[in-house]
Protein backbone atom coordinates (compact mmCIF):
# COMPACT_ATOMS: atom_id res chain seq x y z
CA UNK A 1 -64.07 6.58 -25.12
CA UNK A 2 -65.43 9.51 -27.34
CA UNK A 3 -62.87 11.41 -29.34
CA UNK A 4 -63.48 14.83 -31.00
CA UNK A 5 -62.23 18.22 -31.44
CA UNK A 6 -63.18 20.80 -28.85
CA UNK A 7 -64.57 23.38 -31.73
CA UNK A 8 -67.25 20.62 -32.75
CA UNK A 9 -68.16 20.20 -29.58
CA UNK A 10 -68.17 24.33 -28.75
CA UNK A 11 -69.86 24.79 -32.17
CA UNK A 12 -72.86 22.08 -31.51
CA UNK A 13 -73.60 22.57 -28.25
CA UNK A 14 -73.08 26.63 -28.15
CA UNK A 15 -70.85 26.10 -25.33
CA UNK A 16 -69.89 29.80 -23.66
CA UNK A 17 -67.15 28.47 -20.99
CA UNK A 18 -64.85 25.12 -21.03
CA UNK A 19 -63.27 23.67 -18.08
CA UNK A 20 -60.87 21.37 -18.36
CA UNK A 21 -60.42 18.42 -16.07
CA UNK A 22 -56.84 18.92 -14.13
CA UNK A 23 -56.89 16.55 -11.17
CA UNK A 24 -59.09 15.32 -8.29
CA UNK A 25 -59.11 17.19 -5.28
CA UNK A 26 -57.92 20.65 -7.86
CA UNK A 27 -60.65 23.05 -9.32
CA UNK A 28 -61.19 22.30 -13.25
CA UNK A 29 -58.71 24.85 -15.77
CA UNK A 30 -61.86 27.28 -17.06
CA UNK A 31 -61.83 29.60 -19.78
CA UNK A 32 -64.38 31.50 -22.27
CA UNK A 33 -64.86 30.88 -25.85
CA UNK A 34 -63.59 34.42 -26.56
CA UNK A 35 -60.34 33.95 -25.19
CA UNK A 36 -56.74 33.75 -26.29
CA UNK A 37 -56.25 30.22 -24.27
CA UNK A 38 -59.49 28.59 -26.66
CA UNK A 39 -58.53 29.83 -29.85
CA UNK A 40 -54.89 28.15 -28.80
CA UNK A 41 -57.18 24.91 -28.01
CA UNK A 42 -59.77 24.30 -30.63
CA UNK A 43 -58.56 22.12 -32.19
CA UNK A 44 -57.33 19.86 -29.53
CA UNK A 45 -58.71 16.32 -29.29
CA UNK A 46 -61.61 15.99 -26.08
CA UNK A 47 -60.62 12.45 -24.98
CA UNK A 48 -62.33 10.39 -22.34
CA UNK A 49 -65.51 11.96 -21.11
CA UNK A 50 -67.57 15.21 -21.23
CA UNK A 51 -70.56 16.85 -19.49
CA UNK A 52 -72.60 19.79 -20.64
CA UNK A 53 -74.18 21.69 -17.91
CA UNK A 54 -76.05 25.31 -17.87
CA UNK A 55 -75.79 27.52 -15.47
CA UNK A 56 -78.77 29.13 -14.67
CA UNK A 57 -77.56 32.03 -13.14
CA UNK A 58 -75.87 33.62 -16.10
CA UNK A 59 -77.45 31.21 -18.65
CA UNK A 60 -74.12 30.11 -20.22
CA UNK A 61 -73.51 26.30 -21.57
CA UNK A 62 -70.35 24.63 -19.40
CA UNK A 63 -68.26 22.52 -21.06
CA UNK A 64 -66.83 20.21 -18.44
CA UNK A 65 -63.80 17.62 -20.20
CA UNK A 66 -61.66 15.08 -19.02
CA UNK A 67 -58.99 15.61 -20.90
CA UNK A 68 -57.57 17.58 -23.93
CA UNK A 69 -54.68 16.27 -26.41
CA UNK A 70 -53.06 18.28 -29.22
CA UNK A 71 -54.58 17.40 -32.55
CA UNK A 72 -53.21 14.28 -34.45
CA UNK A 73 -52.12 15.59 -38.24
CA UNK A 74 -51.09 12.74 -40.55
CA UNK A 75 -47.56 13.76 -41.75
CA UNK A 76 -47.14 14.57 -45.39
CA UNK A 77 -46.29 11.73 -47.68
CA UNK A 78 -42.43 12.05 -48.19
CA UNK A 79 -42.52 11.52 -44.01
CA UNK A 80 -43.82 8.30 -43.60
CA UNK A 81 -41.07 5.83 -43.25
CA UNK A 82 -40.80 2.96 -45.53
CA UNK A 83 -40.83 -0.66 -44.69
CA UNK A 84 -37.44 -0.82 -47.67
CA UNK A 85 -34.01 0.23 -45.39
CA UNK A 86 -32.35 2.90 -46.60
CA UNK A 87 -28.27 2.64 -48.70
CA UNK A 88 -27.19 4.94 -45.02
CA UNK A 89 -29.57 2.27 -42.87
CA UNK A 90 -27.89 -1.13 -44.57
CA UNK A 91 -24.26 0.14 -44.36
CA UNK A 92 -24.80 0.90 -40.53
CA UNK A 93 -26.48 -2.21 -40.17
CA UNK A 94 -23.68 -3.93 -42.69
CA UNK A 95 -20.87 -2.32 -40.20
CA UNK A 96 -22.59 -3.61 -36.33
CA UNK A 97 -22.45 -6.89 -37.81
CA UNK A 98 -19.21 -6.86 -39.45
CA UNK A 99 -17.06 -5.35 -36.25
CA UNK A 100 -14.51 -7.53 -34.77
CA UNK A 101 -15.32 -8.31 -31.09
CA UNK A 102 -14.06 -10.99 -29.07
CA UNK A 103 -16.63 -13.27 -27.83
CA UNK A 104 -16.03 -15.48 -24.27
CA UNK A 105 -18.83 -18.52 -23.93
CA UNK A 106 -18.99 -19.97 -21.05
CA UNK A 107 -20.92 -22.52 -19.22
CA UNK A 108 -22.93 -20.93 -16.86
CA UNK A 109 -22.88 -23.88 -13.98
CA UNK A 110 -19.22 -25.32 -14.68
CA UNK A 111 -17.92 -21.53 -15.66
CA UNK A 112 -15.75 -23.27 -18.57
CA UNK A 113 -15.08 -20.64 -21.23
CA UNK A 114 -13.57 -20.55 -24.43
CA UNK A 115 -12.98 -17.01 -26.57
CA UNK A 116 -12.25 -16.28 -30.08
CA UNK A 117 -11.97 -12.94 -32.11
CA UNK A 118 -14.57 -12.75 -34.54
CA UNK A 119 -17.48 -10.84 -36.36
CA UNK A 120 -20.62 -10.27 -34.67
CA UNK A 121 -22.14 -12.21 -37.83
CA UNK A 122 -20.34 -15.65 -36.82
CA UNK A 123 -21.65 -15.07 -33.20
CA UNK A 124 -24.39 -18.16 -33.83
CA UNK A 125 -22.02 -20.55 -35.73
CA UNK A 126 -19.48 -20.21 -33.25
CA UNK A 127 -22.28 -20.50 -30.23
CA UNK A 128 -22.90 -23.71 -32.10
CA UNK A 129 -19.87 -25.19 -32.45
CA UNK A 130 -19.02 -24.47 -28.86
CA UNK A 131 -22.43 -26.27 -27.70
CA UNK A 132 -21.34 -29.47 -29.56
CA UNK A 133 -17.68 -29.29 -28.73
CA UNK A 134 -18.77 -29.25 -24.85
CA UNK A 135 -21.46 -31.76 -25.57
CA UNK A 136 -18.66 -33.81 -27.07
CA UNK A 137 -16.34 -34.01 -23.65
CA UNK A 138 -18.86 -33.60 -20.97
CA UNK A 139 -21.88 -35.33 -22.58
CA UNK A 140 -25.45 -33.61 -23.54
CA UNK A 141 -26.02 -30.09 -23.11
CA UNK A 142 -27.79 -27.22 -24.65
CA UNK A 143 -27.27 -23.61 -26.14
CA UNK A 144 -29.26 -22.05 -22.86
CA UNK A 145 -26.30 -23.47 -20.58
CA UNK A 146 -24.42 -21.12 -21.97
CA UNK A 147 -23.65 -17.13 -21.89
CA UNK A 148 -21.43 -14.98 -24.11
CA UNK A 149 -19.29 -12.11 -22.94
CA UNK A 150 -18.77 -9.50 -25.42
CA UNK A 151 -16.10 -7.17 -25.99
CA UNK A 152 -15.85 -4.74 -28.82
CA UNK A 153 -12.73 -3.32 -29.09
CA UNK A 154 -13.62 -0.35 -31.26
CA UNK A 155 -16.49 0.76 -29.43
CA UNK A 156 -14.78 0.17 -26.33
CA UNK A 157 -17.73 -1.65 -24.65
CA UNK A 158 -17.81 -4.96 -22.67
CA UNK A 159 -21.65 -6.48 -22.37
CA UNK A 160 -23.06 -9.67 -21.05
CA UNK A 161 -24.93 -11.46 -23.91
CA UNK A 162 -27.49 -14.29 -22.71
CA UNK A 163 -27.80 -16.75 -25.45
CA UNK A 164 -31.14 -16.95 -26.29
CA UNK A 165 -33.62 -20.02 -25.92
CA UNK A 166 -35.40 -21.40 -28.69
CA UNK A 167 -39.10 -21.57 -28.82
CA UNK A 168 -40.24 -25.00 -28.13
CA UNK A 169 -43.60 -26.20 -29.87
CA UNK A 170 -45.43 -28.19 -27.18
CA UNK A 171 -45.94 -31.64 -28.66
CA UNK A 172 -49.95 -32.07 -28.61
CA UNK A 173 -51.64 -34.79 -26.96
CA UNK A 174 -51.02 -38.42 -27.94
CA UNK A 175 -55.64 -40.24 -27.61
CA UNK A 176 -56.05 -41.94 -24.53
């Protein structure tokens, strides 16, 4: 895929008209280099393909493009995010982890639940300890049996959390 402005192209090729790609089956967007809709354009990006065609008739270069996108500037230093949070991003990350919810896990084939008002924080050590208390009575299991209902009582929102799997490393092939 080529990518440049439409002025380097107009400038190189002394195009006189452009037409602008809007559609099969639909008659190409055209307008002159002298007019109010190119000087708005010139310095839109031509992405995808172009043709160049003259017209014999009138003798003008055609600028035929597939498609035109506004300009990509690179915003100014002091815009660019960076990778440290910010004090305002930590405390709002400090506070969704540190709001009391209640949290229901259940056992998604025997439906046997167990809830307990906590921090979103101790959300894993309490999945935990639920997975080995269960394994304890009803024998081996594993933490993708399992679902959590949440309920935040500040936010006043109820979701349906499904505990995670872990990634499994496939063991590699034991020599024949």
């Amino acid at each position: 895929m080529i990518i440049t402005t439409l002025k380097k192209l107009v400038d190189q090729y002394s195009i006189n008209t452009i037409e602008v790609n809007v559609g099969e089956g639909v008659n190409p967007m055209a307008f002159e280099i002298d007019s109010p809709d190119y000087r708005e354009q010139q310095n839109y990006l031509v992405k995808g393909e172009y043709r160049i065609r003259q017209d014999f008739a009138t003798g003008k270069q055609i600028l035929w493009v597939d498609r035109l996108e506004e300009e990509f500037t690179k915003p100014a230093e002091e815009e660019i995010a960076e990778d440290e949070p910010t004090a305002e991003e930590i405390a709002i990350i400090e506070e969704h982890f540190n709001t009391p919810i209640t949290a229901i896990f259940f056992h998604r084939q025997s439906l046997q639940s167990t809830a307990l008002d906590i921090s979103r924080k101790e959300v894993p050590h309490y999945a935990e300890s639920v997975v080995n208390a269960y394994a304890e009575t009803f024998g081996e299991t594993s933490l993708e049996e399992f679902a959590m209902v949440e309920i935040d009582w500040k936010n006043q929102a109820v979701s349906l959390v499904s505990i995670p799997q872990p990634t499994v490393e496939p063991e590699p092939d034991s020599a024949l």
